[in-house]
Protein backbone atom coordinates (compact mmCIF):
# COMPACT_ATOMS: atom_id res chain seq x y z
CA UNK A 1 -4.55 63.42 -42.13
CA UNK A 2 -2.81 63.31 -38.46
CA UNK A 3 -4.17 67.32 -37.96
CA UNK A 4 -7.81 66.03 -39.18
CA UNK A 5 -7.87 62.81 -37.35
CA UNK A 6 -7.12 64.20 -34.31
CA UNK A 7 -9.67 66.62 -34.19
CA UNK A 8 -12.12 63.99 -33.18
CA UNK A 9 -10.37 63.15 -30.26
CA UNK A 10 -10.31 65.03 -26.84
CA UNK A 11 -7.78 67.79 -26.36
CA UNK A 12 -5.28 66.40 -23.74
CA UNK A 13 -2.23 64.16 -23.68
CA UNK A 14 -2.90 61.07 -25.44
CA UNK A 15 -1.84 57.06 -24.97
CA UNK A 16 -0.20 56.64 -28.07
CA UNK A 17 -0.09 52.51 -29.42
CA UNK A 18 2.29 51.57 -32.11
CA UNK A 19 1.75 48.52 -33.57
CA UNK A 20 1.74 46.46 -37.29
CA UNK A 21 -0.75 44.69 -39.34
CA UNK A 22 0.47 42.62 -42.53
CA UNK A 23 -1.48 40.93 -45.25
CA UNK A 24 0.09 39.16 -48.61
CA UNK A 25 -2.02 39.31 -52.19
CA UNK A 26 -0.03 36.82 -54.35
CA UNK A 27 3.53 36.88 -53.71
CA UNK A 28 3.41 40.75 -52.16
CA UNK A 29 3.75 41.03 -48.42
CA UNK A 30 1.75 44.59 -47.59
CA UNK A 31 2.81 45.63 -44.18
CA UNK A 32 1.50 48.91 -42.45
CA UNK A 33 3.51 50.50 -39.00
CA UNK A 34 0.63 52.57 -37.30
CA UNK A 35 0.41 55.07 -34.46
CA UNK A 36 -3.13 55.04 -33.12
CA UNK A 37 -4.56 56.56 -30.07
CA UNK A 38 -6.72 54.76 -26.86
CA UNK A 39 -9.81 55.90 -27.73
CA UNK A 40 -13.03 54.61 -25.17
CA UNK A 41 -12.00 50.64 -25.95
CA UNK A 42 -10.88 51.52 -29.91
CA UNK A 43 -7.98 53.11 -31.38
CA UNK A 44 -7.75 56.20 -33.87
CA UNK A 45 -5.42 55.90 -36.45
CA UNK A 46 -3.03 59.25 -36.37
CA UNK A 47 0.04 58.24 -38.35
CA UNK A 48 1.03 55.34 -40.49
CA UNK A 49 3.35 54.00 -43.01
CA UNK A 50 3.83 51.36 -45.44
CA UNK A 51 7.10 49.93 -45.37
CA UNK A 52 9.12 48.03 -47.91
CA UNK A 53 8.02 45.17 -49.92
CA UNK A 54 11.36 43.16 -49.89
CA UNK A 55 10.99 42.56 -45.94
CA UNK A 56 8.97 39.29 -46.64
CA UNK A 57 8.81 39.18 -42.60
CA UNK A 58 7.49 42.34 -42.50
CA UNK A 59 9.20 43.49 -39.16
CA UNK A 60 9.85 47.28 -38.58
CA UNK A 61 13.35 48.48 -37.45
CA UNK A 62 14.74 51.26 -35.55
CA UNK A 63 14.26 53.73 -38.49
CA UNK A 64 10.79 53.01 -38.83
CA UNK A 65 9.97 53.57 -35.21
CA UNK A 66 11.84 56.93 -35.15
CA UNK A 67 10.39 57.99 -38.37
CA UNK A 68 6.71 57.84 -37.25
CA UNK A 69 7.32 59.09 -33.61
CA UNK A 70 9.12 61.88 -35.18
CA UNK A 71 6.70 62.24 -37.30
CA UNK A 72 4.14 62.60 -34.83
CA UNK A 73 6.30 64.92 -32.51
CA UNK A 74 6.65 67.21 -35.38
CA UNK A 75 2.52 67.31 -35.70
CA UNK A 76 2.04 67.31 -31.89
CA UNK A 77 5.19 67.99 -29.67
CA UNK A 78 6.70 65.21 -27.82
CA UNK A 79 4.29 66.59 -24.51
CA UNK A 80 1.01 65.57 -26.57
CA UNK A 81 2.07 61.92 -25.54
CA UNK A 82 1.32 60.49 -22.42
CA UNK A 83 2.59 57.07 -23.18
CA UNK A 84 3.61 55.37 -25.39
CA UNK A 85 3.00 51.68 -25.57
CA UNK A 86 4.23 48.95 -27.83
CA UNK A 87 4.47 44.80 -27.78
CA UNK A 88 7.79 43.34 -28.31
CA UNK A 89 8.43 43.60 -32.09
CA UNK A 90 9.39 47.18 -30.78
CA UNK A 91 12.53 46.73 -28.92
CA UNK A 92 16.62 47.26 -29.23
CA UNK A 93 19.21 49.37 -28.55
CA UNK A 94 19.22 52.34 -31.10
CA UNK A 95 15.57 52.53 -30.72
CA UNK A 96 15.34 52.65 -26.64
CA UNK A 97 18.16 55.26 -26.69
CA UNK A 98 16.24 57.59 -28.86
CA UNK A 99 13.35 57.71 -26.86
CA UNK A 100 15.49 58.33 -23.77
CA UNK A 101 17.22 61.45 -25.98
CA UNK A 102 13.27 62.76 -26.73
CA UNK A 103 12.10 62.24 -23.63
CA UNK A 104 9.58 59.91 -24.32
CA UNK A 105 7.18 58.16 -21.93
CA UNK A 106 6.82 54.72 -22.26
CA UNK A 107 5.62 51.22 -21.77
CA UNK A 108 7.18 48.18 -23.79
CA UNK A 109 6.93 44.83 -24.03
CA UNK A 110 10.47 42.72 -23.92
CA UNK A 111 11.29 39.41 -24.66
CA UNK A 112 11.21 37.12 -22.15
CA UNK A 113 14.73 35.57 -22.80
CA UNK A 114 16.32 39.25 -22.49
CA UNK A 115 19.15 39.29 -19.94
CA UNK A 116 19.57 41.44 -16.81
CA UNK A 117 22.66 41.89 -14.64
CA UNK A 118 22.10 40.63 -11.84
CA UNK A 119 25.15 40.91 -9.39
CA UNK A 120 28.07 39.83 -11.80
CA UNK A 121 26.42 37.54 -13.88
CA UNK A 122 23.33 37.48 -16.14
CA UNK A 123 20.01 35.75 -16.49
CA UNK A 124 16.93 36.07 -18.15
CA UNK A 125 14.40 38.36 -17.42
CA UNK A 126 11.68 35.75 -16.97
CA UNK A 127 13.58 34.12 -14.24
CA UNK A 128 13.19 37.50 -12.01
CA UNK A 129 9.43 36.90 -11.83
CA UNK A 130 9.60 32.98 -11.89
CA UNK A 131 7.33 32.84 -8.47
CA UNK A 132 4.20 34.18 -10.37
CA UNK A 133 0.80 32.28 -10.24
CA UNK A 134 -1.23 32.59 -12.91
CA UNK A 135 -3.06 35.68 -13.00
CA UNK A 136 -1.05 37.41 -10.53
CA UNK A 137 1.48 40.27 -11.43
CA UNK A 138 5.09 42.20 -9.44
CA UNK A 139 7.40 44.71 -10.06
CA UNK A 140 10.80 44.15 -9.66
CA UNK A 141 12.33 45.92 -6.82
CA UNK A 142 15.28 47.21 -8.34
CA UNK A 143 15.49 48.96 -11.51
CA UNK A 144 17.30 47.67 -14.51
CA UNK A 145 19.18 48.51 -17.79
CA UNK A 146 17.56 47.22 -20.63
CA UNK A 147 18.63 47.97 -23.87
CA UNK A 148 21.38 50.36 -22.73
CA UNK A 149 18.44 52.63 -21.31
CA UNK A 150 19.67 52.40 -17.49
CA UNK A 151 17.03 52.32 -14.62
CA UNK A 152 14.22 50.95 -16.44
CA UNK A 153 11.44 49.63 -13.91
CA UNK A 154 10.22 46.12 -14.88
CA UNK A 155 6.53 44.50 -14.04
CA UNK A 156 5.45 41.18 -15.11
CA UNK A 157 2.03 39.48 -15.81
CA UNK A 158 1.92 35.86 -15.57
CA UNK A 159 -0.93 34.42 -18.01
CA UNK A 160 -1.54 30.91 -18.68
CA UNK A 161 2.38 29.73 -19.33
CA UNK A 162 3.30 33.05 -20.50
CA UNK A 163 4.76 36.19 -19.14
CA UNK A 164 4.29 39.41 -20.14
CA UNK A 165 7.17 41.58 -18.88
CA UNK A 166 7.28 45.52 -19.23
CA UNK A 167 9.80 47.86 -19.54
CA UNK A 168 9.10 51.23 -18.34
CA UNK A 169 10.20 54.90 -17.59
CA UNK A 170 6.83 55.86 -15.75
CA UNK A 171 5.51 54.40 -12.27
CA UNK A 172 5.66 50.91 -12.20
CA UNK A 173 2.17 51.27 -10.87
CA UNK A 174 0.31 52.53 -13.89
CA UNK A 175 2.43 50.33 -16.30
CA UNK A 176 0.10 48.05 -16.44
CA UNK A 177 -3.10 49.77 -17.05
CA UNK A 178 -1.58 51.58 -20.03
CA UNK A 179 -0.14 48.23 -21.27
CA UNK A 180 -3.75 46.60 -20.91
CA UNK A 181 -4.78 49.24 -23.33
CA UNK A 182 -2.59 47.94 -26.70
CA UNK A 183 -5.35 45.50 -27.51
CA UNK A 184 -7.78 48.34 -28.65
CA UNK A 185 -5.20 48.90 -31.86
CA UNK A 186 -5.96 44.79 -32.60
CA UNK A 187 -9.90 45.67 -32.61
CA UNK A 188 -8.75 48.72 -34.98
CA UNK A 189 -7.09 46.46 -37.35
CA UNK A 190 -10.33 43.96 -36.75
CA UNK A 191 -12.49 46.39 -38.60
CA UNK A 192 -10.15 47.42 -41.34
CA UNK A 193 -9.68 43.59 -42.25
CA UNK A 194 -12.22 41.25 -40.95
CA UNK A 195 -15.17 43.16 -39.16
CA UNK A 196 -16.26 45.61 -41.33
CA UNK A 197 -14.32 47.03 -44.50
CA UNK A 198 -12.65 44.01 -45.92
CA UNK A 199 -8.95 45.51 -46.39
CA UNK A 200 -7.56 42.47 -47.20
CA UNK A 201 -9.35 41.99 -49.88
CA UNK A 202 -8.26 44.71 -51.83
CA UNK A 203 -6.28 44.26 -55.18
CA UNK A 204 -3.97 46.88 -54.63
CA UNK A 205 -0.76 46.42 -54.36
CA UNK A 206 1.78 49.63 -54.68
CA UNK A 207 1.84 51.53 -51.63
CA UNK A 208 0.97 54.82 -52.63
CA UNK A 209 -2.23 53.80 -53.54
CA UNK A 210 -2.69 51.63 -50.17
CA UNK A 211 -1.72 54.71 -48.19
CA UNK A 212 -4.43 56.35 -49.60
CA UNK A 213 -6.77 53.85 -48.78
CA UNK A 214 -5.96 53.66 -45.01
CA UNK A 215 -6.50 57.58 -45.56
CA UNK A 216 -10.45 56.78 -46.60
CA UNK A 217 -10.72 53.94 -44.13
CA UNK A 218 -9.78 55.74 -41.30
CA UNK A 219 -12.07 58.88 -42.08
CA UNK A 220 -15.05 55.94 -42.34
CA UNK A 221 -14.26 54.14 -39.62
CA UNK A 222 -14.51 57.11 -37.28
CA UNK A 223 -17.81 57.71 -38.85
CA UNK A 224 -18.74 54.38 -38.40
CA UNK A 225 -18.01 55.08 -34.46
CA UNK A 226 -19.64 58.55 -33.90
CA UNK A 227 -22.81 57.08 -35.74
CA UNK A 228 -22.31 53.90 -32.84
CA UNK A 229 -21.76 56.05 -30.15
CA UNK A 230 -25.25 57.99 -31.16
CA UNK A 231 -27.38 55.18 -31.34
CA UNK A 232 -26.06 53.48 -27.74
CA UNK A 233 -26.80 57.32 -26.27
CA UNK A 234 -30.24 56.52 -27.71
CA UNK A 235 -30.39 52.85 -26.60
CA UNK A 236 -27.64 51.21 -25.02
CA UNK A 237 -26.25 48.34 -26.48
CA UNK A 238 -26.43 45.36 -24.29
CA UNK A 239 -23.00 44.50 -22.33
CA UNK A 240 -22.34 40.75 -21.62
CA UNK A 241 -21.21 38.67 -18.81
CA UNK A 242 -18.05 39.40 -19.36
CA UNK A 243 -18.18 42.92 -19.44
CA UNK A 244 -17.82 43.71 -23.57
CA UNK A 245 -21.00 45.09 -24.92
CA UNK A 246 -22.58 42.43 -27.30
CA UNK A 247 -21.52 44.55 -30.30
CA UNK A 248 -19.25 46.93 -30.88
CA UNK A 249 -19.36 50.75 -31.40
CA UNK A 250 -18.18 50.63 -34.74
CA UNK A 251 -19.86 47.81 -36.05
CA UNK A 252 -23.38 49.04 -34.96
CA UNK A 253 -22.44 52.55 -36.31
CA UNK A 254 -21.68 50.27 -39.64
CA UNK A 255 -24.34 47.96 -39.89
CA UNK A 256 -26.59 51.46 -39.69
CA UNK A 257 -24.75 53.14 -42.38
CA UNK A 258 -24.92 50.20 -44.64
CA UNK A 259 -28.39 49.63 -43.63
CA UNK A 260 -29.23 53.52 -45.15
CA UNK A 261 -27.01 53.87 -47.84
CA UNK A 262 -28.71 50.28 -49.28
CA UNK A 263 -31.81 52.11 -48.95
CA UNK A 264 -31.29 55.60 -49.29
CA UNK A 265 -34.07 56.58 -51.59
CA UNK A 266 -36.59 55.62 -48.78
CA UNK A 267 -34.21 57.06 -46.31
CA UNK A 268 -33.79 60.40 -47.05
CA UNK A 269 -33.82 62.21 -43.75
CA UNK A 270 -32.03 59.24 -41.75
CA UNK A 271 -29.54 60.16 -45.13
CA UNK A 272 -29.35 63.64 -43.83
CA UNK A 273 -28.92 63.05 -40.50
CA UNK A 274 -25.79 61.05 -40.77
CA UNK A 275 -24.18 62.56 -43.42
CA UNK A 276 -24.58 65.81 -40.89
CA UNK A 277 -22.54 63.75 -37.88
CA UNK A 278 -19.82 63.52 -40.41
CA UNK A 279 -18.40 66.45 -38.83
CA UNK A 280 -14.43 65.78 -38.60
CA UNK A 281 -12.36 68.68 -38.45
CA UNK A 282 -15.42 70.84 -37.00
CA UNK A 283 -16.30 71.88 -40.73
């Protein structure tokens, strides 16, 4: 599934976003770790797995993490990764020292309570950036350990009452940008579960059979988007004040699949024509 995913995406290094979605159905918690890549505002799903019912909470741990990286370096080769970005469920010791050992790039989110040496005492890492306005964003001027990884660079985004501080082995100055791009794995899960294909609404419960469905989700949904990016090369779909097109990729490349396969028998040749664009894998 990674090999034929990936054939719809561009051949060069890729911003890799790891990230979770969770559902219950009755008294089962599903939870799903995912590696997706950036994709034009959306992310592809490359690699996921379902982890273990017992964790009610759902959170992944340092074994999960290295199990789908390595997963995906095994597929790829660690230099198919340009960076890898992650929020702060995706933190710790064991974790941060692996990817220094592969030689991965990175951008991660840490809590803003984490601790930093600063001459013989320690504080937290919020208090470094505690000037911020709203809006605005730094980089500290001195690196930092964090999480045993020494020389870590550290930017912060001040939003509302909230900081979002980074931890990064790249330039400070395209942290952020890569960062910025994590939300496109949120409008991923969006269509799996609320706009568009319904997941949580599925019955199933054992994992090997929800597996498989991701499997046939992810082949539609990148369907749904080739179809969405053919129809705003025909007419482009309107963008908005605030810069988002007034409909999504995907969900116009849905709305015109479900619109022919509800009528198929008096849209034969429209039939055709998608079915034809369903082209992953190049076969």
């Amino acid at each position: 599934m990674a090999k034929l995913m990936s054939s719809f995406l561009p051949d060069e290094k890729w911003v890799l976003i790891m990230d979770r979605t969770n559902w219950k159905f009755g008294k089962v918690h599903i939870n799903i770790l995912m590696l997706a890549v950036a994709y034009n505002g959306m992310a592809i799903p490359i690699i996921w797995v379902l982890l273990p019912k017992e964790r009610k909470q759902g959170n992944s741990n340092y074994r999960d993490r290295i199990r789908i990286v390595n997963k995906f370096i095994n597929i790829f080769g660690v230099d198919k990764i340009e960076v890898l970005v992650a929020d702060r469920e995706f933190i710790g010791e064991v974790w941060f020292r692996w990817l220094k050992k592969r030689k991965v790039s990175f951008v991660i989110r840490i809590k803003n309570g984490h601790k930093v040496k600063i001459g013989r005492g320690d504080i937290k890492v919020q208090s470094l950036f505690s000037s911020l306005k709203v809006n605005q964003h730094a980089f500290y001027r001195t690196r930092k350990t964090i999480y045993s990884y020494q020389y870590l660079s550290l930017i912060a985004l001040r939003v509302k009452n909230e900081y979002i501080i980074l931890a990064t082995n790249i330039k400070q100055e395209k942290a952020l940008s890569y960062y910025k791009k994590r939300w496109e794995i949120e409008t991923l899960f969006s269509a799996f579960k609320i706009r568009g294909f319904n997941l949580e609404e599925t019955h199933m419960s054992a994992n090997h059979k929800i597996d498989s469905l991701i499997a046939i989700l992810s082949l539609a949904f990148v369907w749904c988007y080739t179809i969405g990016e053919w129809l705003n090369s025909k007419k482009a779909i309107k963008t908005l004040n605030h810069g988002r097109k007034a409909k999504s990729l995907f969900l116009a490349g849905f709305e015109y699949l479900d619109d022919i396969f509800s009528n198929y028998q008096l849209r034969g040749r429209q039939l055709a024509f998608v079915i034809r664009q369903f082209n992953i894998g190049g076969d």
